[in-house]
Protein backbone atom coordinates (compact mmCIF):
# COMPACT_ATOMS: atom_id res chain seq x y z
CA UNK A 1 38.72 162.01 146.35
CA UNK A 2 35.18 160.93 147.67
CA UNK A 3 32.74 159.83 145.87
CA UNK A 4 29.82 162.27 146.20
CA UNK A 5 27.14 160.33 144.74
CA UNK A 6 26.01 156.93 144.74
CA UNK A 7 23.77 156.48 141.63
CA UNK A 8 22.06 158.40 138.34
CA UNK A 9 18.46 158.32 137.42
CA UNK A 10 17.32 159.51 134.42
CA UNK A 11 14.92 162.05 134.45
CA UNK A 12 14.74 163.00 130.52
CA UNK A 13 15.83 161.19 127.57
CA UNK A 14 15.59 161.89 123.94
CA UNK A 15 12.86 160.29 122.52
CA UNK A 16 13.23 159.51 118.66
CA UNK A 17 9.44 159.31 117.75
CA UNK A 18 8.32 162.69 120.19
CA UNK A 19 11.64 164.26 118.48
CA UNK A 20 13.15 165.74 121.88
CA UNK A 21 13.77 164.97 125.23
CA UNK A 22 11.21 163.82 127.31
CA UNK A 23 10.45 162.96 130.68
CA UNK A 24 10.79 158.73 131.23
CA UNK A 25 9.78 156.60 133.91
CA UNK A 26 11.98 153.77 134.90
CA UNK A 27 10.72 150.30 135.04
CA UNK A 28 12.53 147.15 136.28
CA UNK A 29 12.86 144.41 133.85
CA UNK A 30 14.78 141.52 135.02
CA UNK A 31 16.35 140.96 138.75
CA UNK A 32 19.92 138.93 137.33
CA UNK A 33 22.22 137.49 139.55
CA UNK A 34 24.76 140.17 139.24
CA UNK A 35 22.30 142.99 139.16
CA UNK A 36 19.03 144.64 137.69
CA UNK A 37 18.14 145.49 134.65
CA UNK A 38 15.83 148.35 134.40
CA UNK A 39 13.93 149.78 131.03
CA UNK A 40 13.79 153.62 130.53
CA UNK A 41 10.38 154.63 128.69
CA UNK A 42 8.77 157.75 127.54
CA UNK A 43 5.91 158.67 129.37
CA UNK A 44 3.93 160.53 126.51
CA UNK A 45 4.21 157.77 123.93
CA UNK A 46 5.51 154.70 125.84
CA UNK A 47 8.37 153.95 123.52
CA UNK A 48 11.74 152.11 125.55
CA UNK A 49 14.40 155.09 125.04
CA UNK A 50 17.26 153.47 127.20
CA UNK A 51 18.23 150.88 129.76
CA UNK A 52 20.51 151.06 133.07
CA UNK A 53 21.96 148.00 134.85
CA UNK A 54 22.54 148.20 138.52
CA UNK A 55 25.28 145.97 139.47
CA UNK A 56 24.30 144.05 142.80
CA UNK A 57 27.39 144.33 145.44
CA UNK A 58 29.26 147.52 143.54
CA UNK A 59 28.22 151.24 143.40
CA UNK A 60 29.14 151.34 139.52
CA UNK A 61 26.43 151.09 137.21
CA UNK A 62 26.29 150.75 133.21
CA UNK A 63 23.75 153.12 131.23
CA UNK A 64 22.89 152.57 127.81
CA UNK A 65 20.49 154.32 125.42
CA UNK A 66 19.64 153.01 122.33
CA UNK A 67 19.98 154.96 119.03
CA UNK A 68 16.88 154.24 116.80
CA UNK A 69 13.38 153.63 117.44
């Protein structure tokens, strides 16, 4: 079967100090030599409510939010 996307980006996350899911921005954090890591944060109170690595040279990529504030 085809693939019939390439890649996800977040457009809400929960956010444990608004209580709910809010809208993020994503921000890159570090260009690594198998990838980039990018920083997801809230854009009412600026808290970091997840990360995503892009692996350079492969279409998979890892998400990861973080639990806890």
């Amino acid at each position: 079967m085809e693939q019939s996307f390439d890649q996800f980006n977040a457009a809400l996350l929960y956010c444990n100090k608004c209580g709910r899911a809010m809208p993020v921005r994503q921000r890159l954090l570090l260009v690594l030599p198998d990838g980039e890591l990018y920083d997801y944060t809230c854009q009412t109170c600026h808290s970091s409510v997840g990360s995503k690595t892009e692996r350079a040279g492969s279409q998979a990529s890892t998400s990861k939010t973080r639990i806890g504030g």
